[in-house]
N, C-alpha and C. Protein backbone atom coordinates (compact mmCIF):
# COMPACT_ATOMS: atom_id res chain seq x y z
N UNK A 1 -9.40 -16.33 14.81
CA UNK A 1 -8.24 -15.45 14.81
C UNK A 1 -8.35 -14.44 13.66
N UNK A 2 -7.54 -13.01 13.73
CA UNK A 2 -8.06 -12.11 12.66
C UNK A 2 -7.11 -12.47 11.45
N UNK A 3 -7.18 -12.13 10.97
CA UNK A 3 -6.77 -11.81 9.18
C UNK A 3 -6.74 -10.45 8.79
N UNK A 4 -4.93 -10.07 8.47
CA UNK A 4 -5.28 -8.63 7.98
C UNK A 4 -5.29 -8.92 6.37
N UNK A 5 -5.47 -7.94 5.40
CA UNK A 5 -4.92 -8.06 4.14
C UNK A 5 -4.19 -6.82 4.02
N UNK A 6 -2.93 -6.78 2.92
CA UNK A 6 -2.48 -5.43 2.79
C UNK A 6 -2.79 -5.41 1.13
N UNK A 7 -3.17 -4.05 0.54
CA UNK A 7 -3.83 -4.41 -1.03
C UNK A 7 -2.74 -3.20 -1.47
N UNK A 8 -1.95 -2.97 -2.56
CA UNK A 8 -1.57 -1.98 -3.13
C UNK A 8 -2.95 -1.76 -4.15
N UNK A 9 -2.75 -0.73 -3.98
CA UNK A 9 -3.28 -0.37 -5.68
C UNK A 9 -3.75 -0.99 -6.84
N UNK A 10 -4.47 -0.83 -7.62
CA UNK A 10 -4.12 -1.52 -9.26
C UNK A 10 -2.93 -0.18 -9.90
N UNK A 11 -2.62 -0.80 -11.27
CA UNK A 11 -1.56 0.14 -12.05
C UNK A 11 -2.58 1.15 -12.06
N UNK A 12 -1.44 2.60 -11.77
CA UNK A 12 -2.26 3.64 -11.85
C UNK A 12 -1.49 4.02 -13.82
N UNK A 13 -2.61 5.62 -13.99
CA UNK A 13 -1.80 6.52 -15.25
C UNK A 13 -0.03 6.37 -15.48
N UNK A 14 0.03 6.87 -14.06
CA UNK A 14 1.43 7.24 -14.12
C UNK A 14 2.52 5.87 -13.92
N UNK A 15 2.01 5.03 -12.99
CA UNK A 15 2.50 3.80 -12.92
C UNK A 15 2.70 3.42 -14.92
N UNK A 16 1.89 3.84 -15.09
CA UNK A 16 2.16 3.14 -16.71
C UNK A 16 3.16 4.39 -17.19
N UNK A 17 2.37 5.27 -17.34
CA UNK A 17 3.60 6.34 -17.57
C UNK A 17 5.02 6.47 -17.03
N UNK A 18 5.46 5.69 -15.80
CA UNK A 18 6.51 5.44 -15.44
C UNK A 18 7.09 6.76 -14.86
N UNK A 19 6.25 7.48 -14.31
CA UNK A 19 6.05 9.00 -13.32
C UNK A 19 6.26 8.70 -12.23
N UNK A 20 7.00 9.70 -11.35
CA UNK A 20 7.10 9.80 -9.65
C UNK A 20 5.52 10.13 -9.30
N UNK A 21 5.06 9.76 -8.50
CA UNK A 21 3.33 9.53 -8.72
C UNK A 21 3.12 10.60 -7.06
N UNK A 22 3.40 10.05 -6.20
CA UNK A 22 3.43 10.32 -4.65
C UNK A 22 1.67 10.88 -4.06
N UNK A 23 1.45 11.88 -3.48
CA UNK A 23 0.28 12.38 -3.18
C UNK A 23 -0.08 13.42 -4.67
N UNK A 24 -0.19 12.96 -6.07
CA UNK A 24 -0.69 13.47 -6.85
C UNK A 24 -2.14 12.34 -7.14
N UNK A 25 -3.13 12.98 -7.72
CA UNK A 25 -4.67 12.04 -7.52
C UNK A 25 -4.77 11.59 -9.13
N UNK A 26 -3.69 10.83 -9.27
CA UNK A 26 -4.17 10.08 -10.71
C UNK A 26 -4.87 8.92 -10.54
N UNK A 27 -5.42 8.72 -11.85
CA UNK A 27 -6.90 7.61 -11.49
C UNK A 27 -5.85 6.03 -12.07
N UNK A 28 -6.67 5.17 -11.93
CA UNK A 28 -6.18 3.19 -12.30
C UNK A 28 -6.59 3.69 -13.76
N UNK A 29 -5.48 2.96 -14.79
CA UNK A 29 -5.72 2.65 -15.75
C UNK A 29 -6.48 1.34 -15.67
N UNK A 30 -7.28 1.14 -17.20
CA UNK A 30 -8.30 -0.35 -17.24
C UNK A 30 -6.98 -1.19 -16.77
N UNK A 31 -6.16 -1.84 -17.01
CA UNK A 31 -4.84 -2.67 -16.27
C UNK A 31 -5.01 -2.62 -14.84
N UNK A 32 -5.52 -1.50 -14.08
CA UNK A 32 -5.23 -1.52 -13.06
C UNK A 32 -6.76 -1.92 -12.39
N UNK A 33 -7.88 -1.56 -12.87
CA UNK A 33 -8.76 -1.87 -12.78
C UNK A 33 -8.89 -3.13 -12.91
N UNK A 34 -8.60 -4.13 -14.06
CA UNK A 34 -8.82 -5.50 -13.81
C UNK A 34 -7.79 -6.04 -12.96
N UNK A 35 -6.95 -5.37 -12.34
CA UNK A 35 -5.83 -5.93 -11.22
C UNK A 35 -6.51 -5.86 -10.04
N UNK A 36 -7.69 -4.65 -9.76
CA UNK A 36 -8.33 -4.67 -8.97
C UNK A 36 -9.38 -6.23 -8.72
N UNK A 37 -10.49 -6.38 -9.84
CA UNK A 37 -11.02 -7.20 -9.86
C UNK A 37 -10.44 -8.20 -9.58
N UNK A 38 -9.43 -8.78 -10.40
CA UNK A 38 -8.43 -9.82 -9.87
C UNK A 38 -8.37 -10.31 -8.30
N UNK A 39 -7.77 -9.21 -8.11
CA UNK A 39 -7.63 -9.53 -5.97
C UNK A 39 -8.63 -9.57 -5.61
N UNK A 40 -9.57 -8.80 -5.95
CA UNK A 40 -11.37 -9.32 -5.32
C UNK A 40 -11.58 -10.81 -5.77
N UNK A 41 -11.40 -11.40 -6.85
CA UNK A 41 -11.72 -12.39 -7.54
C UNK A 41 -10.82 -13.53 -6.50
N UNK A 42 -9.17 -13.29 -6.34
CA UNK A 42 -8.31 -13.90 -5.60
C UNK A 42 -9.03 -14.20 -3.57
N UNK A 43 -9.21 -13.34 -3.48
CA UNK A 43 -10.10 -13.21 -1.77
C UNK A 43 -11.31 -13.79 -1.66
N UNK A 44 -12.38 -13.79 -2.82
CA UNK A 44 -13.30 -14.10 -2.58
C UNK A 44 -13.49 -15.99 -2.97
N UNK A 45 -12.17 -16.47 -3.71
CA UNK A 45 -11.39 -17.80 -3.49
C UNK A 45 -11.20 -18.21 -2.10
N UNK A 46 -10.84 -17.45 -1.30
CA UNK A 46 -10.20 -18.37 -0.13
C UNK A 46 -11.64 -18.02 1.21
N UNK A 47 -12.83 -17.52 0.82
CA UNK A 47 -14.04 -17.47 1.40
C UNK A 47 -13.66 -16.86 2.73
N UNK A 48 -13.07 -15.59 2.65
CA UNK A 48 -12.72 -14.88 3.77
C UNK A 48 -13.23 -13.65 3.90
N UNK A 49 -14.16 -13.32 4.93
CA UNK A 49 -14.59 -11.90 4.73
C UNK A 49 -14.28 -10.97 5.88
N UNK A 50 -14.54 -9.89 5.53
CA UNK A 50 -13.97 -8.84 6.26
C UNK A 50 -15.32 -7.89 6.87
N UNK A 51 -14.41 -7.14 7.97
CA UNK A 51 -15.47 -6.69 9.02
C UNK A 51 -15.23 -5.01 8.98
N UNK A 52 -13.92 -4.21 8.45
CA UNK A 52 -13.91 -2.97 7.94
C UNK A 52 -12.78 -3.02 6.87
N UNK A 53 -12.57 -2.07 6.47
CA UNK A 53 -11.34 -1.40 5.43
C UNK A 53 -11.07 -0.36 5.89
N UNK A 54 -9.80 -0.04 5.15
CA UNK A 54 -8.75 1.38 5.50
C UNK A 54 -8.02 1.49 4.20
N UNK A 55 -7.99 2.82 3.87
CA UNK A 55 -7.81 3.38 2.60
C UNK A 55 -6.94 4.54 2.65
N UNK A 56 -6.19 5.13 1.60
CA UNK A 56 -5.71 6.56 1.88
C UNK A 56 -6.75 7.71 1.01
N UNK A 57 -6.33 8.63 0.86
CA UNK A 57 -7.30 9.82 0.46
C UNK A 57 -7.01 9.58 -1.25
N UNK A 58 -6.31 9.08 -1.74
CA UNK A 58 -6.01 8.80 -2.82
C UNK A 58 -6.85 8.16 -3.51
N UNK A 59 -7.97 8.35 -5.24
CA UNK A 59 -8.28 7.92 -6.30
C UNK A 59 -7.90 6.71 -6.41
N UNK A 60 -6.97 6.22 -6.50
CA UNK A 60 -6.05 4.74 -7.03
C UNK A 60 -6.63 3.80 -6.07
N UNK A 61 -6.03 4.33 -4.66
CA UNK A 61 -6.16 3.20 -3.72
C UNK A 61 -7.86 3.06 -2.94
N UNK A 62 -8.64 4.31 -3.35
CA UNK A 62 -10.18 4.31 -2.81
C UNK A 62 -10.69 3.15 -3.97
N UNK A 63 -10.68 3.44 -5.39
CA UNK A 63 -11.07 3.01 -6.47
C UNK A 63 -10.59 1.19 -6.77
N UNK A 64 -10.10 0.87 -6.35
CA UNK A 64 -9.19 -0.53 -6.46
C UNK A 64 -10.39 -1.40 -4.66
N UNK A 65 -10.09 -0.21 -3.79
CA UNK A 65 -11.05 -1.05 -2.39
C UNK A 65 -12.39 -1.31 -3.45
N UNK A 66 -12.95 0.13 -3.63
CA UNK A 66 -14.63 -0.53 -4.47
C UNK A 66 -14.55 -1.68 -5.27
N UNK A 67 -13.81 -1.71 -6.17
CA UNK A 67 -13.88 -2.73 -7.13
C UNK A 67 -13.61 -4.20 -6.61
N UNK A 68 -12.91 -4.18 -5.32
CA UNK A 68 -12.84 -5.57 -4.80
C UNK A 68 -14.47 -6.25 -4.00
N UNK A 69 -14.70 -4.72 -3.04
CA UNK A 69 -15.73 -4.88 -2.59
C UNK A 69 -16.88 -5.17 -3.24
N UNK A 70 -16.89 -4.65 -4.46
CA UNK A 70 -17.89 -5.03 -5.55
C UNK A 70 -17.71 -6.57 -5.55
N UNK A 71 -16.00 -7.18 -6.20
CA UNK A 71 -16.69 -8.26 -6.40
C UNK A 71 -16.45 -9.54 -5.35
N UNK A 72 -16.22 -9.04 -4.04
CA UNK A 72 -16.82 -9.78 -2.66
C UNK A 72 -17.96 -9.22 -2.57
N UNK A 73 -18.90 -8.15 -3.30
CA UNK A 73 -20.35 -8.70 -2.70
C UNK A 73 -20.50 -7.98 -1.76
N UNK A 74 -19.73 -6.95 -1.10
CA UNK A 74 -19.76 -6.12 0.46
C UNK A 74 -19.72 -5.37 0.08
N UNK A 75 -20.18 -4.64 -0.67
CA UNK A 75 -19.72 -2.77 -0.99
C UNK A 75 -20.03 -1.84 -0.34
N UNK A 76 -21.01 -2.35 1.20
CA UNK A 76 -21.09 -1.55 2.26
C UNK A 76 -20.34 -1.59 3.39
N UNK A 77 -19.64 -2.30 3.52
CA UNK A 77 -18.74 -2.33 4.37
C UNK A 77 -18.26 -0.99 5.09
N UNK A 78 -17.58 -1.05 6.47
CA UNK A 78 -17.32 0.63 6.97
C UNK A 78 -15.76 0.38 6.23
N UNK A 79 -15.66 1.89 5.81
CA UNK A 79 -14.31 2.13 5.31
C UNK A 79 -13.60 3.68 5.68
N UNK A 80 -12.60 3.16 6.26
CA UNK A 80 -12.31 4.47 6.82
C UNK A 80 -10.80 4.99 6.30
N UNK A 81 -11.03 6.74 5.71
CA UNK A 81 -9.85 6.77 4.48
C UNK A 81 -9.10 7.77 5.36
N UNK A 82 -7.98 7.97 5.34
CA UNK A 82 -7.01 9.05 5.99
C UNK A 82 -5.57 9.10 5.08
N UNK A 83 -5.26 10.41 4.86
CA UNK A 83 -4.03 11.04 4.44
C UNK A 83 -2.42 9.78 5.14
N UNK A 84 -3.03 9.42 6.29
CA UNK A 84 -1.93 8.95 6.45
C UNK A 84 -1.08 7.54 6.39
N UNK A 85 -2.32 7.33 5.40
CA UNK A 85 -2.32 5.34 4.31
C UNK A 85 -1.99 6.12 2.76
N UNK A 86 -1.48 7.58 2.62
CA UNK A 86 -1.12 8.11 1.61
C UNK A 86 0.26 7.40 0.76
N UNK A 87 0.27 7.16 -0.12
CA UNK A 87 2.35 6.99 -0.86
C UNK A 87 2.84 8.23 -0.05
N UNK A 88 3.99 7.43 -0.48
CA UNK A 88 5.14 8.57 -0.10
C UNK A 88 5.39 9.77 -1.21
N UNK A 89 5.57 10.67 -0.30
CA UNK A 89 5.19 12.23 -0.85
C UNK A 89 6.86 12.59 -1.31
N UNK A 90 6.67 12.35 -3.17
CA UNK A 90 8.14 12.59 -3.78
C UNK A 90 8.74 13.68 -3.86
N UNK A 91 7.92 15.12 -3.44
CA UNK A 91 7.98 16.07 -3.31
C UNK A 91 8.23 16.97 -4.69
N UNK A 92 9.81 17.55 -5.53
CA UNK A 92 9.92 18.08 -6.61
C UNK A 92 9.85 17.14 -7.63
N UNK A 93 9.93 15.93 -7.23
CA UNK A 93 9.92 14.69 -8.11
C UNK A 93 8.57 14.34 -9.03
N UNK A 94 8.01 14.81 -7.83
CA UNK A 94 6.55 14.13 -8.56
C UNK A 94 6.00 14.92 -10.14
N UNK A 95 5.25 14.08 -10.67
CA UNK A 95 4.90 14.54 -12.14
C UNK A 95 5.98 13.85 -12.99
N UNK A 96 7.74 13.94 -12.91
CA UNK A 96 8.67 13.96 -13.32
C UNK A 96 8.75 12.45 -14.14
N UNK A 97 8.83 12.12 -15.21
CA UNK A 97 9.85 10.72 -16.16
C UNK A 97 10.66 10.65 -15.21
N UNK A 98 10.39 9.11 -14.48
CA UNK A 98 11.71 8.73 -13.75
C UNK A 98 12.95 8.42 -14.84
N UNK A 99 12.87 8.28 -15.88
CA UNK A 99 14.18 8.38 -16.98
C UNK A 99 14.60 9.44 -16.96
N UNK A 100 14.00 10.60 -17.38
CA UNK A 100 14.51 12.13 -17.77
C UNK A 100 15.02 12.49 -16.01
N UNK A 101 14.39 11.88 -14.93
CA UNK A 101 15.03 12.66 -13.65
C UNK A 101 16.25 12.21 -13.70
N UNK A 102 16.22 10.43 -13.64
CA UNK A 102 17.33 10.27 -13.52
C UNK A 102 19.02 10.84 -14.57
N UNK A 103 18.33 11.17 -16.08
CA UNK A 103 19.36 11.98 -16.63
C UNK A 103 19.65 13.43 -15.89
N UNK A 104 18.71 13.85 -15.37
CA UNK A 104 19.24 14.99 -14.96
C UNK A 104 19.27 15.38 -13.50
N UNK A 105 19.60 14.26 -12.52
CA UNK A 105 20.28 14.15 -11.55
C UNK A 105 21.49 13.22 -11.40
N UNK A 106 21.44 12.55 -12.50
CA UNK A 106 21.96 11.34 -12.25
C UNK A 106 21.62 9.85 -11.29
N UNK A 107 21.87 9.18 -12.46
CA UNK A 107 21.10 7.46 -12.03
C UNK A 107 21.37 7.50 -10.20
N UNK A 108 22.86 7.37 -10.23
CA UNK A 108 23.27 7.38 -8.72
C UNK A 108 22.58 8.06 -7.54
N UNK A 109 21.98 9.92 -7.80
CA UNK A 109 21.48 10.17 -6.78
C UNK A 109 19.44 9.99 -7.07
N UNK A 110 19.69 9.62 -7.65
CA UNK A 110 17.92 8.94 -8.23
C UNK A 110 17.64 7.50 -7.57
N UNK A 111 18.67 7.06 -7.64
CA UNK A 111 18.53 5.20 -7.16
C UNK A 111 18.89 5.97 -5.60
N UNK A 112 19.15 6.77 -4.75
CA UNK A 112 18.89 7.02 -3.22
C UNK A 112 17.84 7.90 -2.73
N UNK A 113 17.44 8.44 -3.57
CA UNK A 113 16.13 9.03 -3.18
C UNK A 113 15.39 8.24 -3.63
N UNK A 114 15.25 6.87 -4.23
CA UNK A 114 14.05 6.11 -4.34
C UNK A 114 14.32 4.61 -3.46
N UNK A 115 15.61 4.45 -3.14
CA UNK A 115 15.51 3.34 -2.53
C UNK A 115 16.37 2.94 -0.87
N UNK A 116 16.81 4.29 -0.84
CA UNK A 116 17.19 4.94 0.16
C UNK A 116 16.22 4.45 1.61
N UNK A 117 16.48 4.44 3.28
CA UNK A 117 15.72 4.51 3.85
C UNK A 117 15.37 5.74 4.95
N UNK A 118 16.55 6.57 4.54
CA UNK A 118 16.21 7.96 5.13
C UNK A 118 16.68 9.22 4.49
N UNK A 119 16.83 8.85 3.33
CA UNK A 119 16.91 10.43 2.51
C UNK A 119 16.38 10.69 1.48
N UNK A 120 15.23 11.72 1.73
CA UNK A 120 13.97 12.09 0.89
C UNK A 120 14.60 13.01 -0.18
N UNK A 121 14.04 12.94 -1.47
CA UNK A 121 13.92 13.92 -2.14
C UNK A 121 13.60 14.93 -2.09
N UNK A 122 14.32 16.17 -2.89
CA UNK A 122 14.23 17.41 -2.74
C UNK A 122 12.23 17.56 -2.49
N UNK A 123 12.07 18.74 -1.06
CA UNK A 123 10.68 18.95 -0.78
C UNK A 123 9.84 17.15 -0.52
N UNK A 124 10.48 16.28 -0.49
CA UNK A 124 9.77 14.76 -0.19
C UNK A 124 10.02 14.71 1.19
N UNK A 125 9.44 13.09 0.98
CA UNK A 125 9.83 12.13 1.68
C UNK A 125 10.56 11.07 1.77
N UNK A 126 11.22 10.45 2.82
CA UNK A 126 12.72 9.42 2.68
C UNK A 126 11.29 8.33 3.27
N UNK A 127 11.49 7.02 2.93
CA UNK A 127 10.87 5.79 3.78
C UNK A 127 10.44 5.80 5.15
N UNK A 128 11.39 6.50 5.70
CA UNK A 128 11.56 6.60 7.20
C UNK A 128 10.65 8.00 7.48
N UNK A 129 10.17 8.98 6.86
CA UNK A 129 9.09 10.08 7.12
C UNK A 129 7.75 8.84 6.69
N UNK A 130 7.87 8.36 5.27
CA UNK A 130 6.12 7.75 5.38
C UNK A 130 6.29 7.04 6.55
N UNK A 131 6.83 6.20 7.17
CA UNK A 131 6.41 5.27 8.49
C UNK A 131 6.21 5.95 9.77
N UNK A 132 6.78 6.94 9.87
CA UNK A 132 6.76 8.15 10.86
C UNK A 132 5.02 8.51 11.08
N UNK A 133 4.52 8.60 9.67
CA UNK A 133 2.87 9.11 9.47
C UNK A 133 2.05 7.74 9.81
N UNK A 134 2.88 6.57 8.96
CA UNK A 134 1.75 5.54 8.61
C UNK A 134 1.49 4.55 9.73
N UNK A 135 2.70 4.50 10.66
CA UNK A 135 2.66 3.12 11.24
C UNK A 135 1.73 3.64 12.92
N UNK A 136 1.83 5.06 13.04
CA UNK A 136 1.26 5.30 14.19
C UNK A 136 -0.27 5.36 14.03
N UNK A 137 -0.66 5.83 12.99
CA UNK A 137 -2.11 5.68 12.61
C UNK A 137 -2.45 4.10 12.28
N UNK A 138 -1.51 3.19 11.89
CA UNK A 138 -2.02 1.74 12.22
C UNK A 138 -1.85 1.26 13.57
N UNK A 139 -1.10 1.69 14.46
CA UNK A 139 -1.58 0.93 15.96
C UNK A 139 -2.80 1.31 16.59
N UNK A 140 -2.89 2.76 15.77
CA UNK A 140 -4.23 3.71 16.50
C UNK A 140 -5.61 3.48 15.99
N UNK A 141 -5.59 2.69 15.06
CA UNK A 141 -6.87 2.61 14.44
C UNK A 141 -6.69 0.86 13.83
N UNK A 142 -5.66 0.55 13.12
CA UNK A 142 -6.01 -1.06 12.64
C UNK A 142 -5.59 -1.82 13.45
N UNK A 143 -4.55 -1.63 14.78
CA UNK A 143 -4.49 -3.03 15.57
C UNK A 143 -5.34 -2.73 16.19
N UNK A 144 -6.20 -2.01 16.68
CA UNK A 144 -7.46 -2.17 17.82
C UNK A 144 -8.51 -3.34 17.19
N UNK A 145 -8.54 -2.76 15.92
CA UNK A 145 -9.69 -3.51 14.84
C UNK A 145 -9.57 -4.64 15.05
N UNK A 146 -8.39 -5.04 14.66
CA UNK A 146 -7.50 -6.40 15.12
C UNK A 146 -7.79 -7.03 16.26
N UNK A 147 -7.14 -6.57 16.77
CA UNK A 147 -7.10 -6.91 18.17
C UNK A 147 -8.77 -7.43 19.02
N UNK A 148 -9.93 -7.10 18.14
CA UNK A 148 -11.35 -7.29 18.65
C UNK A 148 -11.59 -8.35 17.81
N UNK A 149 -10.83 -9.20 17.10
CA UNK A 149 -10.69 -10.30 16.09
C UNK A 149 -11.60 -10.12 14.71
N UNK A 150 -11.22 -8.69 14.41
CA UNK A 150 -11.79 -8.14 13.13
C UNK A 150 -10.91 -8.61 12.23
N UNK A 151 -11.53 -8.86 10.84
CA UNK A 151 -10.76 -9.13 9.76
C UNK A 151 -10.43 -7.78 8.81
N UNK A 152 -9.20 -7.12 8.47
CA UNK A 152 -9.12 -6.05 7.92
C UNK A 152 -9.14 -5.78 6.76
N UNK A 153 -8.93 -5.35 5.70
CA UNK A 153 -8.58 -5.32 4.35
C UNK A 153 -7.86 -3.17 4.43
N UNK A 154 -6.99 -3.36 4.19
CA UNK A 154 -6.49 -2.29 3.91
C UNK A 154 -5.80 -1.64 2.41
N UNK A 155 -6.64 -0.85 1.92
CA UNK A 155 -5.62 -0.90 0.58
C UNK A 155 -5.22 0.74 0.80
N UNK A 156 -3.80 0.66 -0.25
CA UNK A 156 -2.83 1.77 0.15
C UNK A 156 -2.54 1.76 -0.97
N UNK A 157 -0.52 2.33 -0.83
CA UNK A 157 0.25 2.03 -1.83
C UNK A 157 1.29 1.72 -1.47
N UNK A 158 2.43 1.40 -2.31
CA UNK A 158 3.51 0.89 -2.11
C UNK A 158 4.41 0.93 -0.29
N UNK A 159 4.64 2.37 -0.68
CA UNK A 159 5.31 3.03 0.58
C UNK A 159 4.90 2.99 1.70
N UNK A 160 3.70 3.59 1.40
CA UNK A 160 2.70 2.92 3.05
C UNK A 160 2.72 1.73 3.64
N UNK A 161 2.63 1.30 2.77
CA UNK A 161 2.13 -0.52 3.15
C UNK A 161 3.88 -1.19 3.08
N UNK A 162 4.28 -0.84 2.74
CA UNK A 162 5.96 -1.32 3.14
C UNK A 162 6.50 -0.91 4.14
N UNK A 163 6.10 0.32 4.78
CA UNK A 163 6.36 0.69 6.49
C UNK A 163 6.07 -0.42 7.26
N UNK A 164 4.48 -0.30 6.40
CA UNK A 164 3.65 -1.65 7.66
C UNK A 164 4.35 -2.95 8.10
N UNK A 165 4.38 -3.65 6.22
CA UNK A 165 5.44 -4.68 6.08
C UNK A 165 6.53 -4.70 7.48
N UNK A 166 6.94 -3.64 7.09
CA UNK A 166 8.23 -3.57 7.99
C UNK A 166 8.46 -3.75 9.15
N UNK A 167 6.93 -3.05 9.96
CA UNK A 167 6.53 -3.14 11.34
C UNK A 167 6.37 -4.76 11.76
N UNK A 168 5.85 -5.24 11.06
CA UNK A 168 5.12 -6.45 11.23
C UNK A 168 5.69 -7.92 11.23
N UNK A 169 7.07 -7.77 9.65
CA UNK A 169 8.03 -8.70 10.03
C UNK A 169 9.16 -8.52 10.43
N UNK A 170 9.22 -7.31 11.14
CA UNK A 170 10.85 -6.95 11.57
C UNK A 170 11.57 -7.07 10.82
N UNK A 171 11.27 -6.27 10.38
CA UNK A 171 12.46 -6.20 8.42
C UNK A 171 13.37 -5.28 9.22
N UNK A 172 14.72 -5.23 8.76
CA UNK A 172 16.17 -4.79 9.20
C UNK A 172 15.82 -3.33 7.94
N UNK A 173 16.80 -2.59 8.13
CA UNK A 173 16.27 -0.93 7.42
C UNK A 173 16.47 -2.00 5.65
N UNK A 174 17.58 -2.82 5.52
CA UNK A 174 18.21 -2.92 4.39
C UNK A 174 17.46 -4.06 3.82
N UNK A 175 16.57 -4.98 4.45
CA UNK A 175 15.92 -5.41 3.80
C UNK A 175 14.45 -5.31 3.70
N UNK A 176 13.50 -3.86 4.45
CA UNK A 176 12.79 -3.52 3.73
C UNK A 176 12.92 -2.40 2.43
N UNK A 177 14.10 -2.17 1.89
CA UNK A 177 14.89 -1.91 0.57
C UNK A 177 14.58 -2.60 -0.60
N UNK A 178 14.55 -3.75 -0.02
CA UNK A 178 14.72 -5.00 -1.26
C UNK A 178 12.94 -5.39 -1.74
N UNK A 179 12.08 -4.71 -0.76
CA UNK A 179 10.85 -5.02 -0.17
C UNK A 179 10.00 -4.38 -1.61
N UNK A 180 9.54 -4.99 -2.49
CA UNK A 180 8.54 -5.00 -3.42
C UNK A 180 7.40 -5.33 -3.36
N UNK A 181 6.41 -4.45 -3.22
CA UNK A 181 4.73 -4.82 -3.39
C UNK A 181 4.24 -4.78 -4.92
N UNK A 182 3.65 -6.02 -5.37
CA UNK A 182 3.29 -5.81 -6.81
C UNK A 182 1.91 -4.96 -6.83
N UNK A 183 1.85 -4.35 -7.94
CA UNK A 183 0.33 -3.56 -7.86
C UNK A 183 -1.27 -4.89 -7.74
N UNK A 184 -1.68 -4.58 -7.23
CA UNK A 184 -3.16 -5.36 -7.33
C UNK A 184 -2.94 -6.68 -6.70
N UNK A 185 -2.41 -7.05 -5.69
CA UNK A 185 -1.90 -8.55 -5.49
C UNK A 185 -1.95 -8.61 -4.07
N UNK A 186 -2.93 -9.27 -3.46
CA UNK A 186 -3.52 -8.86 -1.95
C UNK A 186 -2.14 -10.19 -1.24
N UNK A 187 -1.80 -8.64 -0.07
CA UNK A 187 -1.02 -9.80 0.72
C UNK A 187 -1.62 -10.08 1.83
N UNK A 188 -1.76 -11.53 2.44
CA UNK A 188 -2.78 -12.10 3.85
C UNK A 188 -1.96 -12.34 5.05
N UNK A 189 -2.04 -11.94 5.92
CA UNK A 189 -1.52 -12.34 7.29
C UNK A 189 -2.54 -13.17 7.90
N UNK A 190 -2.51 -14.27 8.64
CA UNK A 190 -2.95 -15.00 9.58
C UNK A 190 -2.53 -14.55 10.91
N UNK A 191 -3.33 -14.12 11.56
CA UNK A 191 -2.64 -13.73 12.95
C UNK A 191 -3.41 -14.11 14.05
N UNK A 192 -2.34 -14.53 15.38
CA UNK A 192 -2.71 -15.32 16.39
C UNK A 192 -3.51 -14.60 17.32
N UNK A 193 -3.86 -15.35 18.91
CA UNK A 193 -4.22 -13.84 19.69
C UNK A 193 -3.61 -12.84 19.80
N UNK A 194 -2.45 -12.62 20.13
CA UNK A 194 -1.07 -11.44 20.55
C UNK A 194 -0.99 -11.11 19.22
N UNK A 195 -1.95 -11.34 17.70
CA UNK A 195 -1.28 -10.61 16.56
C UNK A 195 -0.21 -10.81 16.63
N UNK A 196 0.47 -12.21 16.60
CA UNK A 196 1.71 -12.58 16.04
C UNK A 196 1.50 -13.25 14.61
N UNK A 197 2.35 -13.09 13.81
CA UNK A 197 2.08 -13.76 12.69
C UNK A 197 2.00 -15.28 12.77
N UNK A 198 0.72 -16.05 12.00
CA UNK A 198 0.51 -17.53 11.85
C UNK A 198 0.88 -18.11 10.63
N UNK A 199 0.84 -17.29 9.79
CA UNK A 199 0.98 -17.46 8.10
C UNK A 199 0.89 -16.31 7.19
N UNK A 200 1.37 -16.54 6.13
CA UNK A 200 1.30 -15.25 5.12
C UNK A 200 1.19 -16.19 3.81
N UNK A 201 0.28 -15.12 2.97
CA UNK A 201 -0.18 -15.95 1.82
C UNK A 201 0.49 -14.71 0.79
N UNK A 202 0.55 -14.33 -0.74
CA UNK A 202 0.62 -13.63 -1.39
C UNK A 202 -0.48 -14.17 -2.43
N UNK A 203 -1.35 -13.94 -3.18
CA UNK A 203 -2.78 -14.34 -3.71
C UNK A 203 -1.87 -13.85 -5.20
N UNK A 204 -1.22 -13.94 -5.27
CA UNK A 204 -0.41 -13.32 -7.18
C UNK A 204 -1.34 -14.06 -7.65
């Protein structure tokens, strides 16, 4: 039966810097880099290997796949990267101190453009635009994979991969809200023939 994984990121610059990050190409700080190794180190524990990857166009989330693949030992693996395994695009936000935005919008309309599930920030995106991009390019390209009892490894970021989340356990709008991916911390699905879920692991 297949096995997907979903991988955020390691900590990026701005993740440390505590920046609206979105489709800007900042690189993993060393933190994020050994968060990388880590989940390679965590996967290559439970002696599970994989048959492709899926990535977004993004530094963070290309750079975090190598470093796992490095240390599973596969660094040739096919990997296939597209814009639309991208974060969510914060639009005027991005670059911005989420402290200093929130002083100068106020906490209140800062905490709904970030945790909101359909209202994007000024020039962004709301939750409900990244899944719009992300979840149709995963039936179109990772459940087929699936579905031929391929094992996946997908690394992304937050937003992306919380659409997926969403798709997958029928999360209600309000509790993929509550829905936290830690950076570098591979999540495992076990899945049946029909790709129903069998088990879920979190490798923290």
């Amino acid at each position: 039966m297949p096995t997907l994984v979903l991988l955020r990121h390691g900590e990026s610059q701005w993740n440390l810097e505590n920046r609206f990050t979105g489709w800007v190409d900042v690189p993993l700080t060393e933190k994020g880099k050994a968060e990388a190794r880590r989940a390679g180190e965590r996967l290559k524990e439970t002696g599970l290997g994989f048959d492709r990857c899926f990535t977004s166009e993004l530094q963070r989330a290309q750079e975090t796949l190598r470093i796992v693949l490095e240390v599973l030992g596969t660094p040739a693996l096919p990997i296939t990267r597209d814009q639309a395994l991208n974060e969510r695009h914060y639009g005027d936000l991005q670059g911005l101190d989420k402290a200093e935005t929130a002083k100068k919008y106020g906490e209140e309309q800062v905490h709904v453009w970030r945790r909101s599930y359909d209202v994007p920030p000024p020039g962004g995106e709301s939750l409900k635009d990244t899944a719009a991009r992300t979840l149709p390019y995963f039936e179109s390209n990772v459940i087929p994979a699936l579905s031929r009892g391929e094992n996946v490894l997908v690394a992304a970021h937050g937003n992306s991969l919380r659409s997926i989340v969403m798709d997958l356990e029928k999360l209600t709008r309000e509790q993929v809200l509550e829905l936290n991916l830690a950076t570098g911390v591979p999540l495992v699905y076990d899945l049946g023939p029909g790709l129903e879920i069998r088990g879920k692991r979190i490798l923290s």
